[in-house]
Protein backbone atom coordinates (compact mmCIF):
# COMPACT_ATOMS: atom_id res chain seq x y z
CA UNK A 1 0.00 0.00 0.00
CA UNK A 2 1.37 3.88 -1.09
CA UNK A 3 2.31 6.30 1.72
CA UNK A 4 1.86 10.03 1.33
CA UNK A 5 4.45 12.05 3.41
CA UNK A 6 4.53 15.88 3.16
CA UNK A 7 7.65 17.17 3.07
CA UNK A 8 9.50 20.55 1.98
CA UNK A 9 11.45 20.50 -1.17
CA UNK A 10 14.64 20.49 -0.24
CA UNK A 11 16.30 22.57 -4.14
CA UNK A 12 15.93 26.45 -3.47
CA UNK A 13 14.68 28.67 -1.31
CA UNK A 14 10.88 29.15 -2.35
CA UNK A 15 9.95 26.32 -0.43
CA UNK A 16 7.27 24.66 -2.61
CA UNK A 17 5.13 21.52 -0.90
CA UNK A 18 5.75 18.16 -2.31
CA UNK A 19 4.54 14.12 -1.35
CA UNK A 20 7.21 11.34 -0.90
CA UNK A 21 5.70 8.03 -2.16
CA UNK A 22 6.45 5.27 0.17
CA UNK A 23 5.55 1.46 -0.86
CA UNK A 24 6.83 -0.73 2.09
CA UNK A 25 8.50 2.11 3.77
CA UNK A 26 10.96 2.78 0.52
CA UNK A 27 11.05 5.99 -1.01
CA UNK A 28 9.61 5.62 -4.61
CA UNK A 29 8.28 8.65 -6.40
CA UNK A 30 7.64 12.36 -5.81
CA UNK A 31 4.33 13.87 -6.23
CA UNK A 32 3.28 17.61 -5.57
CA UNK A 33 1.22 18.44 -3.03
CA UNK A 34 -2.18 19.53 -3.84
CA UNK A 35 -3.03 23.04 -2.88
CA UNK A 36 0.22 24.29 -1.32
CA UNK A 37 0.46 27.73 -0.75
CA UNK A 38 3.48 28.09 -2.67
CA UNK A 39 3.88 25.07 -5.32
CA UNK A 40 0.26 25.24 -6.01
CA UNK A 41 0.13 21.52 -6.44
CA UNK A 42 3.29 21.71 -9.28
CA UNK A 43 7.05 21.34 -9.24
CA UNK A 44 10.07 22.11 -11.17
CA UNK A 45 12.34 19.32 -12.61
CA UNK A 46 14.35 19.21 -9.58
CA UNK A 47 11.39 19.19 -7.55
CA UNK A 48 9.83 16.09 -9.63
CA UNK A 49 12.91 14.29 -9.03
CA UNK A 50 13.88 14.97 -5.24
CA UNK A 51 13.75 11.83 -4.25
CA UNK A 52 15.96 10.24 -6.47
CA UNK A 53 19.43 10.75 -4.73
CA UNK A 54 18.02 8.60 -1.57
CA UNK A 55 18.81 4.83 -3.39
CA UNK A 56 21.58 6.39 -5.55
CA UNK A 57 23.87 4.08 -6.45
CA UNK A 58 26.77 6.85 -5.61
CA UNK A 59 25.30 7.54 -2.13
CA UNK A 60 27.22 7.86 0.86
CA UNK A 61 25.34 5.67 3.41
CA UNK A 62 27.91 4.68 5.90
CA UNK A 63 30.43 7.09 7.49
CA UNK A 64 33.82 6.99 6.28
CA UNK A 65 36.62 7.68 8.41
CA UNK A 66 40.16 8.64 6.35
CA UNK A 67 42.99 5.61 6.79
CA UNK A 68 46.03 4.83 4.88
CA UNK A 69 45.84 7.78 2.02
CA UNK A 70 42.16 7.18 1.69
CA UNK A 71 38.80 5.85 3.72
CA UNK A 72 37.55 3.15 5.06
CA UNK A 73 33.88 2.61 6.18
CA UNK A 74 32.90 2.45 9.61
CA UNK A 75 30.10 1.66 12.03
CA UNK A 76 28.03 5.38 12.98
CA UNK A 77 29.55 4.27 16.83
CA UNK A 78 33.19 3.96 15.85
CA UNK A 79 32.51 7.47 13.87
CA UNK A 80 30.91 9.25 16.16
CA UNK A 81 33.13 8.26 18.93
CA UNK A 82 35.94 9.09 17.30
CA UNK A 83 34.77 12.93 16.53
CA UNK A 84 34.00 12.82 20.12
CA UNK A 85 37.39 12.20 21.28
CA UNK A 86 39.12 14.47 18.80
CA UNK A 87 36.72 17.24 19.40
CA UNK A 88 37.36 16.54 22.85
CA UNK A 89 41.46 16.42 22.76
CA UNK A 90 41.20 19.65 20.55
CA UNK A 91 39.56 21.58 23.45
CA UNK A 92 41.76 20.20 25.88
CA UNK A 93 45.12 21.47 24.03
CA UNK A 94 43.83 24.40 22.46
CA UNK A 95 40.58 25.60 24.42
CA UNK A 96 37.12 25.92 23.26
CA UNK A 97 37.68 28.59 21.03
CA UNK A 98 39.54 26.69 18.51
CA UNK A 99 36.58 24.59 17.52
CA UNK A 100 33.82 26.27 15.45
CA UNK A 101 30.44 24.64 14.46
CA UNK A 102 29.18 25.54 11.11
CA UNK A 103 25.57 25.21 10.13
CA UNK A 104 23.00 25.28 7.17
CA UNK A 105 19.28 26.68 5.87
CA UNK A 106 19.54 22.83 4.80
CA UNK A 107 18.77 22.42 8.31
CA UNK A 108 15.51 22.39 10.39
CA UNK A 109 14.92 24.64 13.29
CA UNK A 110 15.62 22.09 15.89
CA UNK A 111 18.81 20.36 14.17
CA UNK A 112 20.12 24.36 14.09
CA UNK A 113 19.36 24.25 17.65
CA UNK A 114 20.89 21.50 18.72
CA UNK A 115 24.10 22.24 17.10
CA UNK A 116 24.40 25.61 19.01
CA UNK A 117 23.48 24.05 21.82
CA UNK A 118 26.47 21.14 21.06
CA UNK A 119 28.91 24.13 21.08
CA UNK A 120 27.71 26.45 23.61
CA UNK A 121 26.94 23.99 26.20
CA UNK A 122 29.77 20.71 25.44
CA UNK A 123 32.29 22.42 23.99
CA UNK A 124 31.82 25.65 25.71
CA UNK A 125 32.21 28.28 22.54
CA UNK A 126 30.22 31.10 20.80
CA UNK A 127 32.06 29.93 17.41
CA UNK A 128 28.70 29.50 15.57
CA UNK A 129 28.26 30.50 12.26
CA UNK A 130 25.43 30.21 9.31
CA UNK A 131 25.49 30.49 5.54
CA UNK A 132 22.45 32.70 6.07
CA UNK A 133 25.12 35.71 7.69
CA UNK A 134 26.55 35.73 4.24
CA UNK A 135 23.92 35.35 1.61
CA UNK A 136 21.55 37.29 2.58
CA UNK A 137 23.06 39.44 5.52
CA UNK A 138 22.93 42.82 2.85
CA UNK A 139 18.84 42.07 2.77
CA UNK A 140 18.39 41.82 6.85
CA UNK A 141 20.55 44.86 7.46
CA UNK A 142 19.21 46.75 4.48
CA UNK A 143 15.64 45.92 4.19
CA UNK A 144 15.06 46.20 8.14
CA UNK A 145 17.00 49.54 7.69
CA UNK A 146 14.42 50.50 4.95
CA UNK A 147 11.12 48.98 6.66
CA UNK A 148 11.80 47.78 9.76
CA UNK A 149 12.19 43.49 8.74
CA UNK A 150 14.73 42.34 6.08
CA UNK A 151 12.14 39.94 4.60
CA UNK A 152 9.85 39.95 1.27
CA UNK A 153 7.25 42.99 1.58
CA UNK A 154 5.21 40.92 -0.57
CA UNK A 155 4.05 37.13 -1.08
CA UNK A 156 5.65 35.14 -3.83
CA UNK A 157 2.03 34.72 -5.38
CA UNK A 158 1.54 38.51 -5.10
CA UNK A 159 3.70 38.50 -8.45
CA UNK A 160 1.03 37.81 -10.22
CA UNK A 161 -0.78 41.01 -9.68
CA UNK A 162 2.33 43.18 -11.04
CA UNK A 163 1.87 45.03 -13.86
CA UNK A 164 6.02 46.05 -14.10
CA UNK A 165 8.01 43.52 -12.61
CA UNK A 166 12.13 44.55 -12.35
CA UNK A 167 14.45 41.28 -11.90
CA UNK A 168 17.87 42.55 -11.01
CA UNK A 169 20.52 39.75 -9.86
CA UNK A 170 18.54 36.36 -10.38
CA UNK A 171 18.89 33.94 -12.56
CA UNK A 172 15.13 33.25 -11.35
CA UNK A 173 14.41 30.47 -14.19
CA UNK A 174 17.45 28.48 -12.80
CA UNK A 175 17.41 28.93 -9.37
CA UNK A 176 13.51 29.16 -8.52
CA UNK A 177 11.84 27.99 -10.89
CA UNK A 178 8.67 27.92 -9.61
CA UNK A 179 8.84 31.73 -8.93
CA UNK A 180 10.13 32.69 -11.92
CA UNK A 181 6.62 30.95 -13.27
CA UNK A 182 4.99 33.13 -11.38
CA UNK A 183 6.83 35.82 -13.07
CA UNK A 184 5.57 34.46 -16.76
CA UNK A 185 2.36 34.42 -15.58
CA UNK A 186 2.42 38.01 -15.18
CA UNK A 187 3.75 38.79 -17.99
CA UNK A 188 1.11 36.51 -20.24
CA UNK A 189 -1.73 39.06 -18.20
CA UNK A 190 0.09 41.91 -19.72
CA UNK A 191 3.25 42.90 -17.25
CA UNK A 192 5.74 44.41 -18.26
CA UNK A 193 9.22 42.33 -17.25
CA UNK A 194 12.52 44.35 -17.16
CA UNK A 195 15.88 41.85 -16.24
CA UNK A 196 18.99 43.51 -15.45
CA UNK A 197 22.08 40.70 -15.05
CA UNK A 198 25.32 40.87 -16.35
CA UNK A 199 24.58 37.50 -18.01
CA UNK A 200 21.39 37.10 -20.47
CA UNK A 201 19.35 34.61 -18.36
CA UNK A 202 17.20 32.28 -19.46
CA UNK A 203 14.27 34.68 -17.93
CA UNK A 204 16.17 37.80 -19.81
CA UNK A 205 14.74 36.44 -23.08
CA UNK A 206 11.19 36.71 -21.35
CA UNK A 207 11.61 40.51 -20.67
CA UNK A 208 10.71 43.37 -22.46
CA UNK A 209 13.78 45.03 -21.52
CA UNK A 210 17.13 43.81 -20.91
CA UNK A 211 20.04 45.53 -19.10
CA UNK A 212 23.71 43.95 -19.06
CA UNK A 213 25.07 45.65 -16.68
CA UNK A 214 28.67 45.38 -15.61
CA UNK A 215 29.18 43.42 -12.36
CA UNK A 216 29.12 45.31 -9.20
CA UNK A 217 27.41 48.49 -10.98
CA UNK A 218 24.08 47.71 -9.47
CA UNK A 219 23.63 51.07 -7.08
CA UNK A 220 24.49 53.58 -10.11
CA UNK A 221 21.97 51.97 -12.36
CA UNK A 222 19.29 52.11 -10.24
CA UNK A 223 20.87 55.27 -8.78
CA UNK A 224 20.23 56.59 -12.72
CA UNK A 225 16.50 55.42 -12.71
CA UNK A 226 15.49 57.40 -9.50
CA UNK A 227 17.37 60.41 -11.39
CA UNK A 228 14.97 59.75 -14.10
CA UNK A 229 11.87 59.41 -11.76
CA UNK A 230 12.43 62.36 -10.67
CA UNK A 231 13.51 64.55 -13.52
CA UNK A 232 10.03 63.24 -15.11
CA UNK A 233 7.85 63.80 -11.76
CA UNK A 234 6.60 60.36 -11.58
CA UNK A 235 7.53 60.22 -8.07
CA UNK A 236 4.59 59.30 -5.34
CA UNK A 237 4.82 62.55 -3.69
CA UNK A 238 1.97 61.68 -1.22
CA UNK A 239 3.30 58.34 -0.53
CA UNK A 240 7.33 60.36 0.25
CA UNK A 241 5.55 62.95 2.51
CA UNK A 242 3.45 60.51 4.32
CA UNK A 243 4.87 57.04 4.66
CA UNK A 244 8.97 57.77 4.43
CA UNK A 245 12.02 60.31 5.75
CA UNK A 246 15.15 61.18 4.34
CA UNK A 247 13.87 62.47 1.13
CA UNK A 248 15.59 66.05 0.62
CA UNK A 249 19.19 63.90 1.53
CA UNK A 250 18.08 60.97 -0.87
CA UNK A 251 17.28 63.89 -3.71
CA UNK A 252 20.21 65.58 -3.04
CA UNK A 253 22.60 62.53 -3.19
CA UNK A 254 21.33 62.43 -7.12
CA UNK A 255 21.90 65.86 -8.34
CA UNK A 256 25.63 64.65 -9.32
CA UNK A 257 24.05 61.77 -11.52
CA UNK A 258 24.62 61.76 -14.65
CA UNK A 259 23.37 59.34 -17.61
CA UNK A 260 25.95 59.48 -19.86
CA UNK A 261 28.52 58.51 -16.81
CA UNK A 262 26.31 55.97 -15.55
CA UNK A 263 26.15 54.76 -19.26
CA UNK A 264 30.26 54.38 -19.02
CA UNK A 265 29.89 52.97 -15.29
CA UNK A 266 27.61 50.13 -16.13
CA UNK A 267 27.92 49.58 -19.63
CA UNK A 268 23.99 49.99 -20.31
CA UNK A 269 23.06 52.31 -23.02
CA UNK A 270 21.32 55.29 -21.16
CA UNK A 271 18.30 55.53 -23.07
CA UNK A 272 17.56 51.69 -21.89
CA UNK A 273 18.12 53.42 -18.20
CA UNK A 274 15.16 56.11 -18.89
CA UNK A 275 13.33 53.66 -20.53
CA UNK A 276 13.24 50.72 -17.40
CA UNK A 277 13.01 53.83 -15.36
CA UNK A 278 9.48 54.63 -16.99
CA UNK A 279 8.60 51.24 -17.39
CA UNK A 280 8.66 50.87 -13.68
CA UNK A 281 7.30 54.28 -12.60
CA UNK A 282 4.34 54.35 -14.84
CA UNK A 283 2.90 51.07 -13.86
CA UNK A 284 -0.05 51.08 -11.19
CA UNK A 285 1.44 48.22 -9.34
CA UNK A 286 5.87 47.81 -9.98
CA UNK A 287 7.67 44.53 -8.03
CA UNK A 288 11.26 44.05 -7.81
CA UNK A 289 12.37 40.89 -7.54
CA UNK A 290 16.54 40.14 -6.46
CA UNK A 291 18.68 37.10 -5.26
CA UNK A 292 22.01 36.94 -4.13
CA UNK A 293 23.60 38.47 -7.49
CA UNK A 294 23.17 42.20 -6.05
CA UNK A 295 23.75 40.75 -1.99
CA UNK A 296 27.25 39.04 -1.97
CA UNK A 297 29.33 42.34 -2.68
CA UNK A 298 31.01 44.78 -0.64
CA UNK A 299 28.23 47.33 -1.60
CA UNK A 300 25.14 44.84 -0.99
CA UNK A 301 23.52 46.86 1.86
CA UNK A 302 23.79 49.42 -0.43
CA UNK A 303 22.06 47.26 -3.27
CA UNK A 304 19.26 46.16 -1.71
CA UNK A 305 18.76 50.18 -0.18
CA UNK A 306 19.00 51.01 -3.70
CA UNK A 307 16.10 48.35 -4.23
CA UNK A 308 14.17 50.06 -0.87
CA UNK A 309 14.71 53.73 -2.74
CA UNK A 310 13.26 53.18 -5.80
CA UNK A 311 9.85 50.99 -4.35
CA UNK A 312 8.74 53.98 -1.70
CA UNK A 313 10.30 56.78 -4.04
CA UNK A 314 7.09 55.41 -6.43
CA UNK A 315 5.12 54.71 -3.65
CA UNK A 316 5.26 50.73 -4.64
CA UNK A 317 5.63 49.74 -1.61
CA UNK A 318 2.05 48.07 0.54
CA UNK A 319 0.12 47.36 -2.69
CA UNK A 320 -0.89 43.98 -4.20
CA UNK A 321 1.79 43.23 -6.85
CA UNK A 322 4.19 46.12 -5.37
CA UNK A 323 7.40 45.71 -3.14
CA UNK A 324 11.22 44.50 -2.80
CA UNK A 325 10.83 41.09 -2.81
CA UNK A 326 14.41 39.20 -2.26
CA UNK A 327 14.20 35.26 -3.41
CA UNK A 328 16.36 33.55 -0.35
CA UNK A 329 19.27 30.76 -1.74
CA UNK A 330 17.68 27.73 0.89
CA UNK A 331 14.32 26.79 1.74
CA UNK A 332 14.74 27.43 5.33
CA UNK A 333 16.88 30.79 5.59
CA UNK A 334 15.42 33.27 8.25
């Protein structure tokens, strides 16, 4: 008889629903799960096929412990007692700050806390650290500096309801699928898509507007479409007076901008500038949509503020369809 078993896909960081097939307590097949708030009852390729590392040939399923040039399998006792005793002889000799515990998004809530809890309370040491501090440490600081909590302002199926959606460091097709569907969708209702990666994406040939930007050129683009806003008065002035602070600074910081040097900085022609400028101004309801290709750079706080400026300077910001919306690299980064 077939067993259902909801489960998290464990590929990217949207998170979609899916059902492991069990016949005698064997993993068999993947399913998606019917009305899940994310998947929506689909999956991607990867999704579709989750389950088939588990009876890999190639699988590691016993610990191997290094012997002789190479490794040897081993019983889970002899392995674990032997990490117990180095870990062990490594705080004796050295102290507890020489051993640091490194964790993963990969992770559930409770493994995370057990390992922290393995350091701070065995081995006695604060030396915890998280893929999540690097990733997507730009967003927290940035977006919590910008509205107070360094997550999406917006739900992944709220893309649907953009009528301008601006993709600016994600390879969304590649690396979440199932969003970057999402992202189609809109456009088939009539959205206009603008893509700005210094590589043309598979989504790129989707979009009404490309922008190949150099790498690392990120805050003077965008730093050239609020110039533009503004010079054309699409700005939401009730939305700037009301809702944010900091404006006269933020206007002031642009009078220097120029498009012609932003057109040498970034390598964009500067009439595609004005024109995903407008594109994103003039819609009723503008999203924009990053990953980690504007985060993992010395200026990535000030990417993703760049992100924060242009969504409240056009008042797109608390709408359906509307907000900074950064796609996370693991299913269970917080």
């Amino acid at each position: 008889m077939l067993k259902l078993v909801p489960t998290t896909c464990p590929y990217c960081g949207a998170g979609c629903g899916l059902l492991l097939v069990l016949a005698d307590n064997r993993v068999v097949d993947t399913q998606p799960w019917p009305g899940h708030p994310v998947s929506e009852g689909k999956l991607c390729i990867k999704g579709w096929n989750a389950h088939q590392f588990i009876h890999h040939p190639e699988r590691l399923t016993k610990p191997l412990i290094r012997q002789d040039g190479g490794f040897r399998e081993s019983s889970w006792e002899e392995a674990l007692g032997l990490i117990a005793e180095r870990l062990g002889g490594i705080k004796e000799k050295h102290g507890p700050d020489s051993v640091a515990f490194l964790s993963s998004a990969k992770c559930t809530n409770e493994e995370n806390y057990l390992l922290q809890k393995l350091a701070r309370a065995v081995i006695r040491t604060n030396n915890v650290d998280h893929c999540a501090r690097l990733c997507h440490a730009s967003t927290v600081v940035g977006l919590a500096t910008a509205f107070g909590s360094g997550a999406m302002t917006n739900s992944i199926s709220d893309l649907e309801e953009s009528k301008c959606i601006f993709v600016i460091g994600s390879d969304t097709s590649s690396q979440h699928p199932l969003v970057a569907r999402r992202i189609i969708r809109a456009k088939e209702k009539g959205a206009k898509l603008v893509v700005a990666d210094p590589r043309r994406t598979h989504l790129a040939g989707f979009a009404d507007l490309y922008l190949p930007l150099k790498p690392g050129t990120d805050v003077a683009l965008m730093s050239a479409m609020a110039k533009v806003i503004l010079e054309q008065g699409l700005e939401d002035k009730e939305f700037i007076e009301k809702r944010t602070e900091g404006f006269e600074g933020f206007q002031a910081s642009l009078e220097s901008v120029s498009l012609k040097e932003v057109e040498e900085i970034t390598g964009v022609p500067a009439p595609d500038i004005e024109k995903a400028a407008l594109m994103y101004a003039r819609s009723e309801a503008s999203a924009i949509v990053y990953a980690m290709g504007i985060t993992q750079h010395t200026t990535g706080t000030d990417n993703v503020l760049a992100t924060a400026n242009l969504a409240m300077l056009t008042g797109n910001v608390g709408k359906p369809g509307t907000g900074v919306n950064p796609l996370r690299g693991q299913n269970n980064v917080q």
